[in-house]
PDB file of N, CA and C in Angstrom:
ATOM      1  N   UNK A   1     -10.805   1.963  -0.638  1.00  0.00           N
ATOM      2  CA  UNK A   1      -9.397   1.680  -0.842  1.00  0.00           C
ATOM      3  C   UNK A   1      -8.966   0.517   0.056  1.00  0.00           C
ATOM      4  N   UNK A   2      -9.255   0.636   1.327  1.00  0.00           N
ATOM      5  CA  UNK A   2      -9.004  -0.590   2.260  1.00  0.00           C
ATOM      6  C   UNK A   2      -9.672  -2.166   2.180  1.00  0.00           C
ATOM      7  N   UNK A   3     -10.828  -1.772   0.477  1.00  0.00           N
ATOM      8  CA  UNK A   3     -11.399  -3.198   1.067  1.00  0.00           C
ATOM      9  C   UNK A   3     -11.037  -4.129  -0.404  1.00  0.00           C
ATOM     10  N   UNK A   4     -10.234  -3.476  -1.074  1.00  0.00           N
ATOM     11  CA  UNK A   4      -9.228  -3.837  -2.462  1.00  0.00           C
ATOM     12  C   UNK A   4      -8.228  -3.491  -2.216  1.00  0.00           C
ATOM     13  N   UNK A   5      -7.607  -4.204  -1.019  1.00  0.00           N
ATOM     14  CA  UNK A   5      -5.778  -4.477  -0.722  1.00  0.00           C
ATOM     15  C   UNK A   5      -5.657  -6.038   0.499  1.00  0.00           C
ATOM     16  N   UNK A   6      -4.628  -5.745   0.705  1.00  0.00           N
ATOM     17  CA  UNK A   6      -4.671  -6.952   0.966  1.00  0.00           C
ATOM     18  C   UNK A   6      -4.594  -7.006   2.888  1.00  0.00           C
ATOM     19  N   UNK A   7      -5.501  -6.461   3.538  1.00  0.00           N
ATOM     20  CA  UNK A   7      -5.595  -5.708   4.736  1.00  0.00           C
ATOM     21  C   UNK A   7      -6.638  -6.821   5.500  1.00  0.00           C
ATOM     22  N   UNK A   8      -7.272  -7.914   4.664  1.00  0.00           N
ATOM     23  CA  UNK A   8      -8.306  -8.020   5.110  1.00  0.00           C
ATOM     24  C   UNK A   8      -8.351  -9.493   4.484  1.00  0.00           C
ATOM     25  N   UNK A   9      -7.899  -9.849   3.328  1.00  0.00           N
ATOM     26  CA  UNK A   9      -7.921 -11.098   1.927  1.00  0.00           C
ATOM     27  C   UNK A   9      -6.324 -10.672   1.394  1.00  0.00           C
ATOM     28  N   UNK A  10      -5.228 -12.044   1.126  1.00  0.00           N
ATOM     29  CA  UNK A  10      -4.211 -12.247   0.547  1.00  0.00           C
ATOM     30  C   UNK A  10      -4.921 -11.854  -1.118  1.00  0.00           C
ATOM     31  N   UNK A  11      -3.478 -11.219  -1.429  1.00  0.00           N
ATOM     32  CA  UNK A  11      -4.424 -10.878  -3.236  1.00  0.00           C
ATOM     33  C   UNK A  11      -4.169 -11.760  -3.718  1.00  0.00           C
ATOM     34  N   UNK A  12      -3.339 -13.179  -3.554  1.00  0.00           N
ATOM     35  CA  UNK A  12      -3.968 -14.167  -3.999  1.00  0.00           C
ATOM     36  C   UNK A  12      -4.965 -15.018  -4.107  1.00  0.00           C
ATOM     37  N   UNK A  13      -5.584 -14.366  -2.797  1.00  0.00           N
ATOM     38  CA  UNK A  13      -7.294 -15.026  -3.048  1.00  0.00           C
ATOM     39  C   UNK A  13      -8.423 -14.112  -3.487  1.00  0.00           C
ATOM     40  N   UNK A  14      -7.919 -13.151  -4.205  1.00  0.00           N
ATOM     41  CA  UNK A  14      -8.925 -11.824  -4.704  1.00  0.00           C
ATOM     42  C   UNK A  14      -9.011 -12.937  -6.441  1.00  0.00           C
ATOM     43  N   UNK A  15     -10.015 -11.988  -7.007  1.00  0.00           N
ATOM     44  CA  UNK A  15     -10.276 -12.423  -8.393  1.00  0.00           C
ATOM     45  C   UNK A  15      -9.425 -11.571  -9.351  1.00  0.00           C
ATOM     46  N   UNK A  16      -8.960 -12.344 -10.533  1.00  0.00           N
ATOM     47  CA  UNK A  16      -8.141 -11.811 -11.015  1.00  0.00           C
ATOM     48  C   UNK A  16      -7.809 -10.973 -11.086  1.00  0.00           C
ATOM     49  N   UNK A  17      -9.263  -9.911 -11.994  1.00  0.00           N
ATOM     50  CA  UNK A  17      -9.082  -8.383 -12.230  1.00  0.00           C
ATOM     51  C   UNK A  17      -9.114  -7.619 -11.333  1.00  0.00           C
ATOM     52  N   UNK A  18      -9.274  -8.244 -10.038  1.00  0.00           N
ATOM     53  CA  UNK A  18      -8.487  -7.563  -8.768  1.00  0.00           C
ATOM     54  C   UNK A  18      -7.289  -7.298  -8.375  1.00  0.00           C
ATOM     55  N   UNK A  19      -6.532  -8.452  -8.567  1.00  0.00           N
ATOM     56  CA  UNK A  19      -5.067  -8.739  -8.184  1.00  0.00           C
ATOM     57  C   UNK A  19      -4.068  -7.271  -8.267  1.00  0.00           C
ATOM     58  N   UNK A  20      -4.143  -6.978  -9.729  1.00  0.00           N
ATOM     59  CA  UNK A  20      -3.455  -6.012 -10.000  1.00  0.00           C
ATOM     60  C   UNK A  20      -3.853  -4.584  -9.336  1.00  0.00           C
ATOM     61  N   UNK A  21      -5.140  -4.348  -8.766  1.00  0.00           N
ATOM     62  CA  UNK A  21      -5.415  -3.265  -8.204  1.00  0.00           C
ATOM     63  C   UNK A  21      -4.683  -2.957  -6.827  1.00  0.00           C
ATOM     64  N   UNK A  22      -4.911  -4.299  -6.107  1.00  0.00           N
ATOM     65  CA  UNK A  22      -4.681  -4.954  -5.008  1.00  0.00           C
ATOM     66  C   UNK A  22      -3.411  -4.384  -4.648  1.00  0.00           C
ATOM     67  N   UNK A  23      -2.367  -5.188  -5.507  1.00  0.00           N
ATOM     68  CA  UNK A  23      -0.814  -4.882  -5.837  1.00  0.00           C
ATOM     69  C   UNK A  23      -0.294  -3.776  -5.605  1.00  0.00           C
ATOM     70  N   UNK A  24      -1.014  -2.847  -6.650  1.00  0.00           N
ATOM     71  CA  UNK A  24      -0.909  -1.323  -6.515  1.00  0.00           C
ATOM     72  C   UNK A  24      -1.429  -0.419  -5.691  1.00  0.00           C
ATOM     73  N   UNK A  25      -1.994  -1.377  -4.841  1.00  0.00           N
ATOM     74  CA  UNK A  25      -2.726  -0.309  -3.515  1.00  0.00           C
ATOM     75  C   UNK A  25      -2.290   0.364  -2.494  1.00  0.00           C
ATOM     76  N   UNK A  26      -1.595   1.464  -2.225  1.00  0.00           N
ATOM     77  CA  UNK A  26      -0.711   2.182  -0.765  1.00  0.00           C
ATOM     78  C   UNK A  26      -1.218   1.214   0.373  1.00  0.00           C
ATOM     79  N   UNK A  27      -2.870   1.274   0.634  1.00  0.00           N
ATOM     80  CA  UNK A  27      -3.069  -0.004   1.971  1.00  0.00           C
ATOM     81  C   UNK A  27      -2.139  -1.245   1.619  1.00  0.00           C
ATOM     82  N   UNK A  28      -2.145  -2.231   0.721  1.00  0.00           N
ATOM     83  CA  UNK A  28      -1.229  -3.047   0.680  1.00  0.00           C
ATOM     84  C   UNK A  28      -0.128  -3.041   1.107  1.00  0.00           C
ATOM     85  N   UNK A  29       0.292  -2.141   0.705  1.00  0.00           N
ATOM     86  CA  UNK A  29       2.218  -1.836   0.850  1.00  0.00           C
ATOM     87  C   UNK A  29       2.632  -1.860   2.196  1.00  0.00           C
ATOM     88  N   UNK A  30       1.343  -0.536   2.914  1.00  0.00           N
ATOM     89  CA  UNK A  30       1.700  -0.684   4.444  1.00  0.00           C
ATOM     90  C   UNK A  30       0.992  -1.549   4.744  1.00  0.00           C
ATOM     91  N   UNK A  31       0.297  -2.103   4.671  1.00  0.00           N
ATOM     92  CA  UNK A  31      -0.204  -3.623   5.314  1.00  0.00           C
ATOM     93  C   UNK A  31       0.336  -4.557   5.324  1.00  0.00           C
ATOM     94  N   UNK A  32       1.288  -4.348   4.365  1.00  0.00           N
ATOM     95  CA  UNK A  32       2.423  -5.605   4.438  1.00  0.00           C
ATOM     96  C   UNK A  32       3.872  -5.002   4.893  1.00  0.00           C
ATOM     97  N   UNK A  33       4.052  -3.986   5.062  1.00  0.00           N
ATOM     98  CA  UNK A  33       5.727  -3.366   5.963  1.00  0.00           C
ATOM     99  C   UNK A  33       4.694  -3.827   7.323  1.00  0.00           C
ATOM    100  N   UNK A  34       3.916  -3.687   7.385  1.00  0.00           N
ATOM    101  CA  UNK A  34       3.442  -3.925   9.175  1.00  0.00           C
ATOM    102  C   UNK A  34       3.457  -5.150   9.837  1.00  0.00           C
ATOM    103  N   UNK A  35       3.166  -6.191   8.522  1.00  0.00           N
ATOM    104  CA  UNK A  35       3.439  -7.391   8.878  1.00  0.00           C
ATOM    105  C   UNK A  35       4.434  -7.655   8.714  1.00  0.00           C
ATOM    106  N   UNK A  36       5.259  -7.258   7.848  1.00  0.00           N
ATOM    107  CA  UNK A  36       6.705  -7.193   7.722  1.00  0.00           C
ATOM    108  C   UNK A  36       7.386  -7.329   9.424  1.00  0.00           C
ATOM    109  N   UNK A  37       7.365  -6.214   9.953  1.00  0.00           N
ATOM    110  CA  UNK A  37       7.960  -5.635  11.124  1.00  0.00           C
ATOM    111  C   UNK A  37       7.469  -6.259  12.596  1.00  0.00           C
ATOM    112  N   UNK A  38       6.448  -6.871  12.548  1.00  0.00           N
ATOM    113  CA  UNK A  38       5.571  -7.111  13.254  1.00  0.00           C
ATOM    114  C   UNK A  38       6.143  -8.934  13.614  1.00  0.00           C
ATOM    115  N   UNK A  39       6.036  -9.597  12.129  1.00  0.00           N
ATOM    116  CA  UNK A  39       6.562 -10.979  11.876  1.00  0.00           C
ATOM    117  C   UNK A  39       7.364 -11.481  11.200  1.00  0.00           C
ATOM    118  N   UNK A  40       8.025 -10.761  10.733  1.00  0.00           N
ATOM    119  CA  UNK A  40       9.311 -11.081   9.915  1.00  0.00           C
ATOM    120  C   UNK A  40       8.959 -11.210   8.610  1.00  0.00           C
ATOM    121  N   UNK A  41       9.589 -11.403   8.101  1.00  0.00           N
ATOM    122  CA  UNK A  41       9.271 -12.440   6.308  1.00  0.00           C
ATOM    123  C   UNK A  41       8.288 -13.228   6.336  1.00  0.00           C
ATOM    124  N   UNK A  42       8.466 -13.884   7.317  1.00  0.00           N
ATOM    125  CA  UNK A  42       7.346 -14.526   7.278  1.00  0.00           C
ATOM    126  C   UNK A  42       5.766 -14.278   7.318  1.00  0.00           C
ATOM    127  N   UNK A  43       5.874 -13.024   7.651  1.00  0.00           N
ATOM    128  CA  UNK A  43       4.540 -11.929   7.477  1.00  0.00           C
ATOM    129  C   UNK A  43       3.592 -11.625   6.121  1.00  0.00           C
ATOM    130  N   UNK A  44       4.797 -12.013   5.144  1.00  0.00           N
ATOM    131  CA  UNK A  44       4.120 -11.395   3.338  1.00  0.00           C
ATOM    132  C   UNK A  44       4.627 -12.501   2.778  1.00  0.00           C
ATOM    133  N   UNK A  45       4.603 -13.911   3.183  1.00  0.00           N
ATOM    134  CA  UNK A  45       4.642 -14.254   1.516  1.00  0.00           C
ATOM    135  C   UNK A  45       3.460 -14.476   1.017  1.00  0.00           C
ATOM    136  N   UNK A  46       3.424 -15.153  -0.032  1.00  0.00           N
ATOM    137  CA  UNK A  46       2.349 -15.553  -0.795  1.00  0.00           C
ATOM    138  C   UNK A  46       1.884 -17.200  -0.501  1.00  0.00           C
ATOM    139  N   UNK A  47       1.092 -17.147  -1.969  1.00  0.00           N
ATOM    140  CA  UNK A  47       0.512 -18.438  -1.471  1.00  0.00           C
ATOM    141  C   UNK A  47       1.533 -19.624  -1.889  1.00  0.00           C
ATOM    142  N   UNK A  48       2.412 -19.361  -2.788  1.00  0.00           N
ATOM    143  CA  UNK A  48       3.498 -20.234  -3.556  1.00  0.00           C
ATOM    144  C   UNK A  48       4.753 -20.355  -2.133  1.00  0.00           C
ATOM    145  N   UNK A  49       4.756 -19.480  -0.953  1.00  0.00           N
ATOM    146  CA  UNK A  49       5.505 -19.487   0.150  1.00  0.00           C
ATOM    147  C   UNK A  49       6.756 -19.231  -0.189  1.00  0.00           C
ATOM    148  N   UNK A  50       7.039 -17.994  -1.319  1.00  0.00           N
ATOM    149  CA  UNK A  50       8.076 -16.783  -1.931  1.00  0.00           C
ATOM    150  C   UNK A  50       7.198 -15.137  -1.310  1.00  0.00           C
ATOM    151  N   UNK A  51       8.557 -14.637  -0.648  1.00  0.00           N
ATOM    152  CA  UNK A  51       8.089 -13.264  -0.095  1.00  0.00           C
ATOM    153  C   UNK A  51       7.620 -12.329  -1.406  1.00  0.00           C
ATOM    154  N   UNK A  52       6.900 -11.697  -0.496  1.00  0.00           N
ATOM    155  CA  UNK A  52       5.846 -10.385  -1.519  1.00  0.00           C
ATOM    156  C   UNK A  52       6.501  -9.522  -1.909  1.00  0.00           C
ATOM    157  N   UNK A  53       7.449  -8.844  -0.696  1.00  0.00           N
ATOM    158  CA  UNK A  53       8.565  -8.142  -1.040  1.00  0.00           C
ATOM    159  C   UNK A  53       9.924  -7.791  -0.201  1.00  0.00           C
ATOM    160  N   UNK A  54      10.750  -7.401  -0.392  1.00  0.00           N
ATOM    161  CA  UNK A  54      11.589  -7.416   0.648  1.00  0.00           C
ATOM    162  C   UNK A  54      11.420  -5.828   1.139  1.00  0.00           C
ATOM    163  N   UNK A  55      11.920  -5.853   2.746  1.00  0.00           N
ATOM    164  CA  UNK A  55      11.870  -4.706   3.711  1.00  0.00           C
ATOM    165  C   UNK A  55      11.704  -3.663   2.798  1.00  0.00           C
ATOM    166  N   UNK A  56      12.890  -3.386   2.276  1.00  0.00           N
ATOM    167  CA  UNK A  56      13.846  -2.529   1.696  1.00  0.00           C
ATOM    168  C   UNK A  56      12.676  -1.901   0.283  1.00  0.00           C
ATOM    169  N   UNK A  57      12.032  -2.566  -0.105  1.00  0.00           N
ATOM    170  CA  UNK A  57      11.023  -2.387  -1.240  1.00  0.00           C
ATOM    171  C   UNK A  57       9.932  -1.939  -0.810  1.00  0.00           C
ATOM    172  N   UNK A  58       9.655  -2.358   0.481  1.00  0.00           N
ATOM    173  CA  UNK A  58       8.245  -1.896   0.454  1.00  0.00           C
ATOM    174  C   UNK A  58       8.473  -0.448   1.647  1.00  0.00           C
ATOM    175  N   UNK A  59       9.610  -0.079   2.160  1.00  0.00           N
ATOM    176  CA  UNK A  59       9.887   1.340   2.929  1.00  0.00           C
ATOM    177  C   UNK A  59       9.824   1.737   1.351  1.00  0.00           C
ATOM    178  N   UNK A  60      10.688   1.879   0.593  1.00  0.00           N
ATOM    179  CA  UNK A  60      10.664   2.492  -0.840  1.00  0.00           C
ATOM    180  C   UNK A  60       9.554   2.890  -1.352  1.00  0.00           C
ATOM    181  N   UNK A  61       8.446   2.138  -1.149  1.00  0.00           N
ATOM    182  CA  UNK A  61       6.944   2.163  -2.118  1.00  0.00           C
ATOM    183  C   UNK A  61       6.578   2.899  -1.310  1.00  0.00           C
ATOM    184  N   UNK A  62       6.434   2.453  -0.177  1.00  0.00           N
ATOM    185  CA  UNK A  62       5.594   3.603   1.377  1.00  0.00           C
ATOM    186  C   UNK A  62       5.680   5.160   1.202  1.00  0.00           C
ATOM    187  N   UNK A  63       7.215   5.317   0.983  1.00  0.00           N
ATOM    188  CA  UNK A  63       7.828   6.571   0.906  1.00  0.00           C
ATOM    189  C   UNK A  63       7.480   7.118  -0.292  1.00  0.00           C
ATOM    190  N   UNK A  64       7.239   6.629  -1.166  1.00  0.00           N
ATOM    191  CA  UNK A  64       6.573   6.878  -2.859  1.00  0.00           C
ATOM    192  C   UNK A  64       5.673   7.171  -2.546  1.00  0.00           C
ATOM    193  N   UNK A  65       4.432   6.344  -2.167  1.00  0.00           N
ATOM    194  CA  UNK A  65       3.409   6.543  -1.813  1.00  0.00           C
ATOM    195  C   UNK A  65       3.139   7.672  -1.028  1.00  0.00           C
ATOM    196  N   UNK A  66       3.356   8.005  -0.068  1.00  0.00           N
ATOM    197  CA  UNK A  66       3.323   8.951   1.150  1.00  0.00           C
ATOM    198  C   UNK A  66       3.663  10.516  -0.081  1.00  0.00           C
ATOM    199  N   UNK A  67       4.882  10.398  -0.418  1.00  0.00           N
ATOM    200  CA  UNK A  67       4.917  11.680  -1.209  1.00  0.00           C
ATOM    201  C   UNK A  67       4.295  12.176  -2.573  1.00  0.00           C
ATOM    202  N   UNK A  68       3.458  10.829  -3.055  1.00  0.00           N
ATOM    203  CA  UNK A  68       2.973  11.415  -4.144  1.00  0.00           C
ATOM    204  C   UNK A  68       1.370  11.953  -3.859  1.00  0.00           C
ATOM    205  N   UNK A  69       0.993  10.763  -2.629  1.00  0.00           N
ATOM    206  CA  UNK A  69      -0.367  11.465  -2.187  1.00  0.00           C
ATOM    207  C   UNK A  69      -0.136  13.056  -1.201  1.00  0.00           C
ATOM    208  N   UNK A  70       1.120  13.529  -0.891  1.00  0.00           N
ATOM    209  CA  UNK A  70       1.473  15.015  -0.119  1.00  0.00           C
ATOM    210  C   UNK A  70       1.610  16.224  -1.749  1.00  0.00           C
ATOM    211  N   UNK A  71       2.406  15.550  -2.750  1.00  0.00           N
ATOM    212  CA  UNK A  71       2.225  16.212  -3.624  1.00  0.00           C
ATOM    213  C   UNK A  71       0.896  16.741  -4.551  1.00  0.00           C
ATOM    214  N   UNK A  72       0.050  15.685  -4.435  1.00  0.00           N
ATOM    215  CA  UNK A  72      -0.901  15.812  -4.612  1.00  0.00           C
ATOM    216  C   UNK A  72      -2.283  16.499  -4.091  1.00  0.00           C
ATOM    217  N   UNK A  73      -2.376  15.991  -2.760  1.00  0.00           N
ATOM    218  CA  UNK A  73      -2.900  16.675  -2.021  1.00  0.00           C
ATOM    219  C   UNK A  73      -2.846  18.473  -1.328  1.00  0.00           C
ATOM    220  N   UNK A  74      -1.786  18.415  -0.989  1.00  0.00           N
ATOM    221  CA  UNK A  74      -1.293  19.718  -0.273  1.00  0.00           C
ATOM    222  C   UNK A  74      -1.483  20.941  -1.290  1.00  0.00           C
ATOM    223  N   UNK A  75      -1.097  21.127  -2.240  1.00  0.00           N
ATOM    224  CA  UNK A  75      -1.228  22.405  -3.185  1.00  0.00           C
ATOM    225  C   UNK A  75      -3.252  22.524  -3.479  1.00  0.00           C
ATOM    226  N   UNK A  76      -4.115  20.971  -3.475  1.00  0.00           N
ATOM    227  CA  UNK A  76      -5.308  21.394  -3.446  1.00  0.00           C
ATOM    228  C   UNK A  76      -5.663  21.533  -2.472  1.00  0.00           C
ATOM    229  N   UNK A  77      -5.350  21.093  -1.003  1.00  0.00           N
ATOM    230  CA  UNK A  77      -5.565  21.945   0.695  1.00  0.00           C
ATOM    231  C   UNK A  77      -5.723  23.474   0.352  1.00  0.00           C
ATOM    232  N   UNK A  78      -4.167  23.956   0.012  1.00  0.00           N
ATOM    233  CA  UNK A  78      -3.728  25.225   0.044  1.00  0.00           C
ATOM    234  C   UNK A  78      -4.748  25.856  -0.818  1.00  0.00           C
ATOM    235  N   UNK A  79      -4.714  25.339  -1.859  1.00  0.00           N
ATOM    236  CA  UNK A  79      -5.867  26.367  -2.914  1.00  0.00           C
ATOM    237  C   UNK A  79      -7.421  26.604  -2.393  1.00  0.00           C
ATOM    238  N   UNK A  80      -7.943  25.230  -2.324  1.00  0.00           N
ATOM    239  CA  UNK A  80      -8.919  25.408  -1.276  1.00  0.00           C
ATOM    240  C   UNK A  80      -8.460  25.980  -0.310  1.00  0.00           C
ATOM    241  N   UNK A  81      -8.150  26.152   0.508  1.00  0.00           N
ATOM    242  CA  UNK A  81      -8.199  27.173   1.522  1.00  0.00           C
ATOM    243  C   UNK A  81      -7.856  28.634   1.575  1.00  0.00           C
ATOM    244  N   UNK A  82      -6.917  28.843   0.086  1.00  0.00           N
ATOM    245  CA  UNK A  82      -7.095  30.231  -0.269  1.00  0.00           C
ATOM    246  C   UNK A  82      -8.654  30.961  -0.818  1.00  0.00           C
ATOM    247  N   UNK A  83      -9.328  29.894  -1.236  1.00  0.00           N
ATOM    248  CA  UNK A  83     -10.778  30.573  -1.635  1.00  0.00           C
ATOM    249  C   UNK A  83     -11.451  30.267  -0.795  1.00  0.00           C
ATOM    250  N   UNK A  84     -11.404  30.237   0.370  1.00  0.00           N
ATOM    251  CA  UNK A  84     -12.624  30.409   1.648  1.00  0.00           C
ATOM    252  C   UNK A  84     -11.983  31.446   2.366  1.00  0.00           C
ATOM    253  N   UNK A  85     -11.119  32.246   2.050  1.00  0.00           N
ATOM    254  CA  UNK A  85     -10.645  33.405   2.571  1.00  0.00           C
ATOM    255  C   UNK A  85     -11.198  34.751   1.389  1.00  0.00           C
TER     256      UNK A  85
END
């Protein structure tokens, strides 16, 4: 997951049928609120030197993110761990 986002390579320099994975990647999102916070706007733009996203969008996605991998996860924790009992 970390080595198809943009943590490491701008997804503008990934290959195409990357890009879109890239985009959609939770590492991305917080890899870029971090640079966000860290350097301002000036942290995420692109290669055209237009921001990736604003603050406000990418706390939004984070928070998406964060709860759909808890929704997801947590009820198969719980189940698994009801059958090792």
């Amino acid at each position: 997951v970390v080595f198809v986002s943009s943590a490491f390579v701008p997804v503008d320099g990934m290959a195409s049928f990357l890009q879109p994975i890239a985009e959609a990647n939770p590492v991305t999102v917080w890899c870029n609120l971090a640079r966000y916070l860290c350097n301002g706007e000036v942290g995420i733009l692109d290669a055209t030197g237009q921001p990736v996203d604003t603050f406000e969008g990418l706390v939004v996605k984070s928070i998406l993110w964060l709860a759909g991998i808890c929704l997801v996860f947590i009820p198969l924790a719980i189940r698994l761990y009801r059958k090792l009992d």
